[in-house]
PDB file of N, CA and C in Angstrom:
ATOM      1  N   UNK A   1     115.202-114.446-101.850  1.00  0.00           N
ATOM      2  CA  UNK A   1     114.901-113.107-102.297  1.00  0.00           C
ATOM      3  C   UNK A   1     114.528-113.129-103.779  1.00  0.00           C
ATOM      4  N   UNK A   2     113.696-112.343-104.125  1.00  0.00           N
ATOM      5  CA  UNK A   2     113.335-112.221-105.268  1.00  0.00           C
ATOM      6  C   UNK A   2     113.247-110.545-106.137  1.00  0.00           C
ATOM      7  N   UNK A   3     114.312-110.330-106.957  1.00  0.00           N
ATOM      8  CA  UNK A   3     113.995-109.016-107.662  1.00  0.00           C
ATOM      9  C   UNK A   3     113.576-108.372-108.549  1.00  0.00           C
ATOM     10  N   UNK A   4     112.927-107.290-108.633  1.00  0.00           N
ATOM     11  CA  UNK A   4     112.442-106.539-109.928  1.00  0.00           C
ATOM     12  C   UNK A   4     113.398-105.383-110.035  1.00  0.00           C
ATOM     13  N   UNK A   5     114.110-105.705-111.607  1.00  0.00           N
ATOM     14  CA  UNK A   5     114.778-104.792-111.962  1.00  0.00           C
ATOM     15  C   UNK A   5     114.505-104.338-113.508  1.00  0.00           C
ATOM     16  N   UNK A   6     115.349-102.980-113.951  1.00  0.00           N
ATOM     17  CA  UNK A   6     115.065-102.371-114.868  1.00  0.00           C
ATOM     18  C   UNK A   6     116.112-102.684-115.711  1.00  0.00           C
ATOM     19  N   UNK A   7     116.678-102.743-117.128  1.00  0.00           N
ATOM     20  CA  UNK A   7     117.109-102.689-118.007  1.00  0.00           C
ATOM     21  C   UNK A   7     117.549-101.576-119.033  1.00  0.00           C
ATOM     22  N   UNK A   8     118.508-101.060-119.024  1.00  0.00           N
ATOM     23  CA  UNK A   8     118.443-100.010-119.804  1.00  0.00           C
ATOM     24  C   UNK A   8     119.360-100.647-121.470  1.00  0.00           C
ATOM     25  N   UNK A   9     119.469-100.810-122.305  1.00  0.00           N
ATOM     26  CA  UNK A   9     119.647-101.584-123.458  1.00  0.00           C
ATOM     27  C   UNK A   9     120.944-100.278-123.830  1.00  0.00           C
ATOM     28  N   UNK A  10     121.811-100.643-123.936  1.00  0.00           N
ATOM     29  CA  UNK A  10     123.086 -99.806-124.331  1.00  0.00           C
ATOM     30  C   UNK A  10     123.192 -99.223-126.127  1.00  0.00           C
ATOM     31  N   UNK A  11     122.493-100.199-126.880  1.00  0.00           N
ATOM     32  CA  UNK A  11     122.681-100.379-128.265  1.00  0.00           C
ATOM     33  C   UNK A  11     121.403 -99.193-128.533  1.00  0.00           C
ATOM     34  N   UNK A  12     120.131 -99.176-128.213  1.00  0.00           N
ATOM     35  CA  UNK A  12     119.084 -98.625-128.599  1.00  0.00           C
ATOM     36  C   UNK A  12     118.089 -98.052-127.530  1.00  0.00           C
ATOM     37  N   UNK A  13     117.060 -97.342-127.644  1.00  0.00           N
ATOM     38  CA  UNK A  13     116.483 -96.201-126.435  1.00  0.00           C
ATOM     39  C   UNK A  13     115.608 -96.915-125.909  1.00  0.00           C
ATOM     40  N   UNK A  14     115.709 -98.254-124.941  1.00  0.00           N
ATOM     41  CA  UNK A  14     114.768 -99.776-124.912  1.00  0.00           C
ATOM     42  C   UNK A  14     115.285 -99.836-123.543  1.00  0.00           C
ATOM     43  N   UNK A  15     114.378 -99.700-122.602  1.00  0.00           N
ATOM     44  CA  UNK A  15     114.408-100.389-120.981  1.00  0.00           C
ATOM     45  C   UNK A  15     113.402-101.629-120.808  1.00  0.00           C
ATOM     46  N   UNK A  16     114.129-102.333-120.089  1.00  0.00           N
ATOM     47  CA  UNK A  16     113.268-103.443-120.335  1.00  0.00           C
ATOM     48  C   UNK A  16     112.761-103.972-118.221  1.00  0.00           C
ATOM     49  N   UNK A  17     111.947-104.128-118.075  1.00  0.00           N
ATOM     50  CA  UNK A  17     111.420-104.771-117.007  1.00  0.00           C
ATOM     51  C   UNK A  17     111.188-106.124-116.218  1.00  0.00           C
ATOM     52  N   UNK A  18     112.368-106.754-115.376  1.00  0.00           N
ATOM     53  CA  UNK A  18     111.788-107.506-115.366  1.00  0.00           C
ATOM     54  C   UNK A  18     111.913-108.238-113.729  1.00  0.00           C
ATOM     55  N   UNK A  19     111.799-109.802-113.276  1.00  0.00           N
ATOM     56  CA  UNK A  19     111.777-110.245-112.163  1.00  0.00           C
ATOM     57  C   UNK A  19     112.271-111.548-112.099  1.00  0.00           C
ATOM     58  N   UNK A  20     112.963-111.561-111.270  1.00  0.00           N
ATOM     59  CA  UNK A  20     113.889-113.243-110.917  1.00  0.00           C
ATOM     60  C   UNK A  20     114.518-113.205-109.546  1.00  0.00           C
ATOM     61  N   UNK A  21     115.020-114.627-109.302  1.00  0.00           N
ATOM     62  CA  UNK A  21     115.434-114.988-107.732  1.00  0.00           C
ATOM     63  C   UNK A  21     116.901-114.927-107.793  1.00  0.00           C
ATOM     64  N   UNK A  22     117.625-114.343-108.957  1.00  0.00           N
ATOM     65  CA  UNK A  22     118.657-114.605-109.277  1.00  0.00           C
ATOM     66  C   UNK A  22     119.423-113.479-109.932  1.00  0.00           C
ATOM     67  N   UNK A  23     119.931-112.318-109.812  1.00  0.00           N
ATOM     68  CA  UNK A  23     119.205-110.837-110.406  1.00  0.00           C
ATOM     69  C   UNK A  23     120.931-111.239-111.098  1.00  0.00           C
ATOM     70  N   UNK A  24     122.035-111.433-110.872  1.00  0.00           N
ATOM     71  CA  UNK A  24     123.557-111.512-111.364  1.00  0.00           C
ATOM     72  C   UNK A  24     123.087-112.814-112.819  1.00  0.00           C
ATOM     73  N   UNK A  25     123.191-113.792-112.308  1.00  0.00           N
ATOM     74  CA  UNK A  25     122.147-114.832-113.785  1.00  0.00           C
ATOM     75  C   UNK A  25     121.383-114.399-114.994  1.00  0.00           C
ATOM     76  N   UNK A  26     120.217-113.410-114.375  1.00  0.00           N
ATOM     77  CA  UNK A  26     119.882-113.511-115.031  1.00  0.00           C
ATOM     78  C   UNK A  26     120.370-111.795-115.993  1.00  0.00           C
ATOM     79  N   UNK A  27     120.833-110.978-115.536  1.00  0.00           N
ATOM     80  CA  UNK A  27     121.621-110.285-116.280  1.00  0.00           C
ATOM     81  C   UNK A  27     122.739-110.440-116.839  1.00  0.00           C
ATOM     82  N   UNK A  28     123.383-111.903-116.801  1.00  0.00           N
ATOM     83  CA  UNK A  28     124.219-112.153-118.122  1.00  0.00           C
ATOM     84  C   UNK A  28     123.099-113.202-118.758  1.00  0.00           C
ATOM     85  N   UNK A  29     122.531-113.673-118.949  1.00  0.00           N
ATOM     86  CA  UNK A  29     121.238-114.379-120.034  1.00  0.00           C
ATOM     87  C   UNK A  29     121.206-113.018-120.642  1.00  0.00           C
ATOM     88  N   UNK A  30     120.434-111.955-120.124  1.00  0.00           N
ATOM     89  CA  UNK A  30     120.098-110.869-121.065  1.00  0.00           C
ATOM     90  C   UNK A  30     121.551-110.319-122.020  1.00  0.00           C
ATOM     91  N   UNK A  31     122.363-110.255-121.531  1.00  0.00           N
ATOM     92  CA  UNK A  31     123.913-109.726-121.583  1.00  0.00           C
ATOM     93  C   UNK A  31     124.599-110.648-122.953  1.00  0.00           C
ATOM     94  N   UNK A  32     123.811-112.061-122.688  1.00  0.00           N
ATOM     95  CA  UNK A  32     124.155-113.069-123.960  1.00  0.00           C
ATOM     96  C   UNK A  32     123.556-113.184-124.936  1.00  0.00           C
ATOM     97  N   UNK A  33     122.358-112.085-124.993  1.00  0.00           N
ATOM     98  CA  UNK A  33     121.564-112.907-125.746  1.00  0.00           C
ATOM     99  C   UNK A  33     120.791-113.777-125.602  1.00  0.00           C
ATOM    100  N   UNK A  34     120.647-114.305-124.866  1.00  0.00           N
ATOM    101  CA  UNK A  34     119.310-115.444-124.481  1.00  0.00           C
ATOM    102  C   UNK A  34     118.433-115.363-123.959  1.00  0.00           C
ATOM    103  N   UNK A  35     117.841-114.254-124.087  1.00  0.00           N
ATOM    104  CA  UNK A  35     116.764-114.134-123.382  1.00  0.00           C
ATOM    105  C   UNK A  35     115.677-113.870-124.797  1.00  0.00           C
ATOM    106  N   UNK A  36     114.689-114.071-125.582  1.00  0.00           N
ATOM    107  CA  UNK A  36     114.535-113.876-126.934  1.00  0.00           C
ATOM    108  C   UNK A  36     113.921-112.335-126.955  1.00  0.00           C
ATOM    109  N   UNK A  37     113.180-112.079-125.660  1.00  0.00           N
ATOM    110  CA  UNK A  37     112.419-110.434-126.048  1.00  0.00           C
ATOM    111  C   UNK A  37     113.031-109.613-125.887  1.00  0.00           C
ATOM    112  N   UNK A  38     114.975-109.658-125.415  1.00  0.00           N
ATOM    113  CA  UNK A  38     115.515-108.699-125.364  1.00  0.00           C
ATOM    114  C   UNK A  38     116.749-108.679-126.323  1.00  0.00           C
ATOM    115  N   UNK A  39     116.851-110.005-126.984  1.00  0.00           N
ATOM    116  CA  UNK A  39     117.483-110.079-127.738  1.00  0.00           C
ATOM    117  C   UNK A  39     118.497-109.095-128.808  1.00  0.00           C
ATOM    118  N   UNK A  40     117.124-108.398-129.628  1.00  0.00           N
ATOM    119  CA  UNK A  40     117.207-107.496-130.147  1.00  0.00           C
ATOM    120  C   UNK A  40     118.124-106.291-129.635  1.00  0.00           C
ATOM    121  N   UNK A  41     118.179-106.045-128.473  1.00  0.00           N
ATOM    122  CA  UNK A  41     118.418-105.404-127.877  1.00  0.00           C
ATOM    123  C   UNK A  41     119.822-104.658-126.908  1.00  0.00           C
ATOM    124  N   UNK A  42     120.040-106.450-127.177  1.00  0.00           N
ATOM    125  CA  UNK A  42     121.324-106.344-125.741  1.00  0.00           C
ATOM    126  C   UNK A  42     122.687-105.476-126.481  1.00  0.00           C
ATOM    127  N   UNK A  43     123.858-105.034-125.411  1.00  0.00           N
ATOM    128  CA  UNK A  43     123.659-105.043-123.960  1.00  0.00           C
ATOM    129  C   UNK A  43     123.130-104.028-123.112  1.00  0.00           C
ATOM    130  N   UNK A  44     123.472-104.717-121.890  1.00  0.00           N
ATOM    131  CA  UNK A  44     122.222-103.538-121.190  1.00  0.00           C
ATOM    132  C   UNK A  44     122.746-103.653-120.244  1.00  0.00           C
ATOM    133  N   UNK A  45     122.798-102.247-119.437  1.00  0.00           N
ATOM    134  CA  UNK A  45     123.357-101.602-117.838  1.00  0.00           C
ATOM    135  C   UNK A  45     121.900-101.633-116.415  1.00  0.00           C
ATOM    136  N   UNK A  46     122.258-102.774-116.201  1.00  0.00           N
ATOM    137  CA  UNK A  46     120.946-102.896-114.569  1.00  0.00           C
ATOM    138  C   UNK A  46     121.096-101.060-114.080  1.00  0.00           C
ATOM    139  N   UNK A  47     119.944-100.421-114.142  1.00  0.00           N
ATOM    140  CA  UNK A  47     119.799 -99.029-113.807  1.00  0.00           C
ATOM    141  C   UNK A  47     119.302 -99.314-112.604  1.00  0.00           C
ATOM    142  N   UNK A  48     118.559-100.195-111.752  1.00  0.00           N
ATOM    143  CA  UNK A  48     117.295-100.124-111.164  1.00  0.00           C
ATOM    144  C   UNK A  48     117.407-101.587-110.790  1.00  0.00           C
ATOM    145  N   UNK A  49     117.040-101.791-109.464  1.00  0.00           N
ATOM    146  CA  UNK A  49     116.392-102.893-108.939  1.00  0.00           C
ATOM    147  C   UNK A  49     115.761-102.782-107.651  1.00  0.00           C
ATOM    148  N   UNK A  50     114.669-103.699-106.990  1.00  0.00           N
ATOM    149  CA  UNK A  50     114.306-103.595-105.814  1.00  0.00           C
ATOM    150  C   UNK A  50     113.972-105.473-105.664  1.00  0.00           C
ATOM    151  N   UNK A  51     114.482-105.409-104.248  1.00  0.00           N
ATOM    152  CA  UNK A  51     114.393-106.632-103.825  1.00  0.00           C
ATOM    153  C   UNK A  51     112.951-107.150-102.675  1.00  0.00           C
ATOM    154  N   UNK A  52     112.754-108.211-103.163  1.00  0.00           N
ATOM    155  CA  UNK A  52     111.210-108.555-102.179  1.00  0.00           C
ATOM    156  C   UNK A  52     111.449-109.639-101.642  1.00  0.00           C
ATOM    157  N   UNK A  53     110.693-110.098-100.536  1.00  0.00           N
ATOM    158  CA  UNK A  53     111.175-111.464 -99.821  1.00  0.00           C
ATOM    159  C   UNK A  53     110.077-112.575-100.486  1.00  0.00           C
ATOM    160  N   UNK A  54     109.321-112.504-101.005  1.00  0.00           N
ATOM    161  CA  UNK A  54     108.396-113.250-101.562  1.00  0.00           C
ATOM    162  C   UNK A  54     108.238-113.015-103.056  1.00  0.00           C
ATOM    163  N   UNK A  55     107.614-114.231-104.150  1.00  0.00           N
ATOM    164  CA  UNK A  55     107.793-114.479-105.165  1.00  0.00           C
ATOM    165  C   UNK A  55     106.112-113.415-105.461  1.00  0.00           C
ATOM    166  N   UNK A  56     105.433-113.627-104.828  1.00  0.00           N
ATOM    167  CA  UNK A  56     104.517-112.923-105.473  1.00  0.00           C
ATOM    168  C   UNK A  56     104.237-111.610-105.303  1.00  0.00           C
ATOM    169  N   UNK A  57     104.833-110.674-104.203  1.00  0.00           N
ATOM    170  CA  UNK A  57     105.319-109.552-103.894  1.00  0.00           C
ATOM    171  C   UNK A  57     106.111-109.019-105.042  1.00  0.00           C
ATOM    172  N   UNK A  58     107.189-109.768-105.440  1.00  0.00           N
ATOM    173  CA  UNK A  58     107.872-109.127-106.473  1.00  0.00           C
ATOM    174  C   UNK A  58     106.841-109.174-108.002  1.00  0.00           C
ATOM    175  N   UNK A  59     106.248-110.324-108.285  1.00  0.00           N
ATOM    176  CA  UNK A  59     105.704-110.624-109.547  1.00  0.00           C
ATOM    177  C   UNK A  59     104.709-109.231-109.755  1.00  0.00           C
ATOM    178  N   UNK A  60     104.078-108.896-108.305  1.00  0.00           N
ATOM    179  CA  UNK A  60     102.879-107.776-107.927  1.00  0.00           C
ATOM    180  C   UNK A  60     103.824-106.651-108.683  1.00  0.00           C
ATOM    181  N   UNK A  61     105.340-106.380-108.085  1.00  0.00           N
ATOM    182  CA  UNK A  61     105.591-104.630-108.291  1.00  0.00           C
ATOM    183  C   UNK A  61     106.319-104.574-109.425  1.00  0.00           C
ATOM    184  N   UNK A  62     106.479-106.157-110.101  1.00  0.00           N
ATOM    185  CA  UNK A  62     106.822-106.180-111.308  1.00  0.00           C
ATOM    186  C   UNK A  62     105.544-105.479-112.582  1.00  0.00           C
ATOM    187  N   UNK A  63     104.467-105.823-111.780  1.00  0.00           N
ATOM    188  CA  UNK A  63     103.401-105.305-113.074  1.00  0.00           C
ATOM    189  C   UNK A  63     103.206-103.861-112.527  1.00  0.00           C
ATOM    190  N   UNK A  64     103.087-103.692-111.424  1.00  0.00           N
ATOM    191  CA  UNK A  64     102.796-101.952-111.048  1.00  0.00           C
ATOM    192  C   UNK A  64     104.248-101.254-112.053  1.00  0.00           C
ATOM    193  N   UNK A  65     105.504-101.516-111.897  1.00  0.00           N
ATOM    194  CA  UNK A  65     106.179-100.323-112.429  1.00  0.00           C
ATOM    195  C   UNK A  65     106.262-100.362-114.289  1.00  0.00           C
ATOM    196  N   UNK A  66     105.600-101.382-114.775  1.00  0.00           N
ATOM    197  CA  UNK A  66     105.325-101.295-115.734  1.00  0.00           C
ATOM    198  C   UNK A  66     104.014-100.753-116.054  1.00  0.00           C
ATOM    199  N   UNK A  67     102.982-100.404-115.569  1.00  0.00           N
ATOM    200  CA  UNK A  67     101.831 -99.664-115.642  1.00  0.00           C
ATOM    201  C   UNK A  67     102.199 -98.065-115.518  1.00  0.00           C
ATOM    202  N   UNK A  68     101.536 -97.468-116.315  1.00  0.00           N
ATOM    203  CA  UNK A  68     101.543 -95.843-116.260  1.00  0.00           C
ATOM    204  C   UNK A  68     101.676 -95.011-115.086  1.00  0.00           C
ATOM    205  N   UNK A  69     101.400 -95.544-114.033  1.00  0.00           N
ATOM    206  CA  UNK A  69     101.510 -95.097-112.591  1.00  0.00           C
ATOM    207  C   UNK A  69     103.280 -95.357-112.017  1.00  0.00           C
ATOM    208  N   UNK A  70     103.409 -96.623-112.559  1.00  0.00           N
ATOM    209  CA  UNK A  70     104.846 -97.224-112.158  1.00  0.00           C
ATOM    210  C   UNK A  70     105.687 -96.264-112.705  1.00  0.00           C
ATOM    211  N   UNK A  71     105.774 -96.273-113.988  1.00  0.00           N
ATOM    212  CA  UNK A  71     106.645 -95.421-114.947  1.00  0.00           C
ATOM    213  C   UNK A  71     106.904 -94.264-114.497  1.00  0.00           C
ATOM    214  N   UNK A  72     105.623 -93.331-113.675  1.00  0.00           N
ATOM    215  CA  UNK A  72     105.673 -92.168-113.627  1.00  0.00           C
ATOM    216  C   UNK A  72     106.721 -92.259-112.164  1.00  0.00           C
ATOM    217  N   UNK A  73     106.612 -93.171-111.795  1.00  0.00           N
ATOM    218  CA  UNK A  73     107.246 -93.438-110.425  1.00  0.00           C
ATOM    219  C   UNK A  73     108.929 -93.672-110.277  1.00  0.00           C
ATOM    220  N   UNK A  74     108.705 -94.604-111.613  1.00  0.00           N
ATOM    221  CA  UNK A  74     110.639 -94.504-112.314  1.00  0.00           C
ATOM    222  C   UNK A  74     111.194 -93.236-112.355  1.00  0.00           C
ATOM    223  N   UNK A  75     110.679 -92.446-113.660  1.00  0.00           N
ATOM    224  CA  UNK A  75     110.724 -91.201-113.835  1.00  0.00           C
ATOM    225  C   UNK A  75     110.882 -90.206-112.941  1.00  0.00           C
ATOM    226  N   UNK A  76     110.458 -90.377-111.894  1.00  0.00           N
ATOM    227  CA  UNK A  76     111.158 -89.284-110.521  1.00  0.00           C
ATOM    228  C   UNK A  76     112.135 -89.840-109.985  1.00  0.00           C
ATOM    229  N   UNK A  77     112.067 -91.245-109.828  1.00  0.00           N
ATOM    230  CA  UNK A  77     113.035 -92.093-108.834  1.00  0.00           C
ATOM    231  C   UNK A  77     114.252 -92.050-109.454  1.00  0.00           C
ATOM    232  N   UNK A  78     114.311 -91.757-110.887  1.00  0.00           N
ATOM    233  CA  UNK A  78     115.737 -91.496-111.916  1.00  0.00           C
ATOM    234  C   UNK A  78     115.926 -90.745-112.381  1.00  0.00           C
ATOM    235  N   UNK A  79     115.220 -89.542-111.734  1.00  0.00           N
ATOM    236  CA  UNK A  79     115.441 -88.361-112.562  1.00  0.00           C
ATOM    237  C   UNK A  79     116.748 -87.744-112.936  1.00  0.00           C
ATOM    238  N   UNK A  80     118.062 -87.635-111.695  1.00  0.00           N
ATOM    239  CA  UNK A  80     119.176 -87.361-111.692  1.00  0.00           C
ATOM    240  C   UNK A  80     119.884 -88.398-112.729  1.00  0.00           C
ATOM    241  N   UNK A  81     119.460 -89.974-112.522  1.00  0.00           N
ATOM    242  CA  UNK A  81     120.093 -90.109-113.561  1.00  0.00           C
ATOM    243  C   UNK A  81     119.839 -90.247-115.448  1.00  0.00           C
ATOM    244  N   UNK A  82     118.551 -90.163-115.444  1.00  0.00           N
ATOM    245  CA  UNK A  82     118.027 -89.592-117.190  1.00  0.00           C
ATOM    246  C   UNK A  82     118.520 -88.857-117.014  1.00  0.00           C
ATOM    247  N   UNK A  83     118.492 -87.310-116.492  1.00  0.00           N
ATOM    248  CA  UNK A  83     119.042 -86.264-117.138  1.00  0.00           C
ATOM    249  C   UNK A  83     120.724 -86.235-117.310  1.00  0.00           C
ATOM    250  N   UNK A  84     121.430 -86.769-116.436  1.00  0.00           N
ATOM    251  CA  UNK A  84     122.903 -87.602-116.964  1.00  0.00           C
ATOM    252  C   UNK A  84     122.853 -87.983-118.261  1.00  0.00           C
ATOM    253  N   UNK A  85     122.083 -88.654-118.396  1.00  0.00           N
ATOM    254  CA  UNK A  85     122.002 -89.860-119.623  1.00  0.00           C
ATOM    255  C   UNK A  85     121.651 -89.023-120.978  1.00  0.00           C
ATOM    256  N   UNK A  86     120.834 -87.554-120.527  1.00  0.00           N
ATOM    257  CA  UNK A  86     120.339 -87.138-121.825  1.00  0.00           C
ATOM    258  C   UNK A  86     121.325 -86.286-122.794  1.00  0.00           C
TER     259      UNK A  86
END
């Protein structure tokens, strides 16, 4: 299995996007610090994930929900919980 999940950065107003075969791993890398583009950033609460059975399926809806279409697609899919959050 392979997942695309979201990032929400606890310290500053920074979600971050991303995809791996390993979704518990690689959210303590981000969680430690080691990851360098989120660095800045950490820690961070997994808001969001979706799981795919193929590597390039996920890599695909990894770039759609980061495109303006995706986002707008987050944005409803979390609406209950942004407005929690706001």
């Amino acid at each position: 299995m392979y997942f695309v999940y979201i990032l929400k950065s606890l310290s500053k107003n920074f979600f971050y996007t991303g995809c791996t075969n390993d979704l518990k791993r690689r959210l303590n890398e981000h969680n430690n610090g080691e990851v360098v583009s989120t660095k800045p950033y950490f820690p961070f609460d997994l808001v969001y994930y979706e799981a795919c059975i193929n590597e390039k399926d996920a890599f695909r809806r990894e770039k759609y929900l980061k495109s303006r279409l995706g986002k707008n697609y987050l944005r409803k899919r979390l609406e209950n919980w942004l407005r929690l959050k706001s």
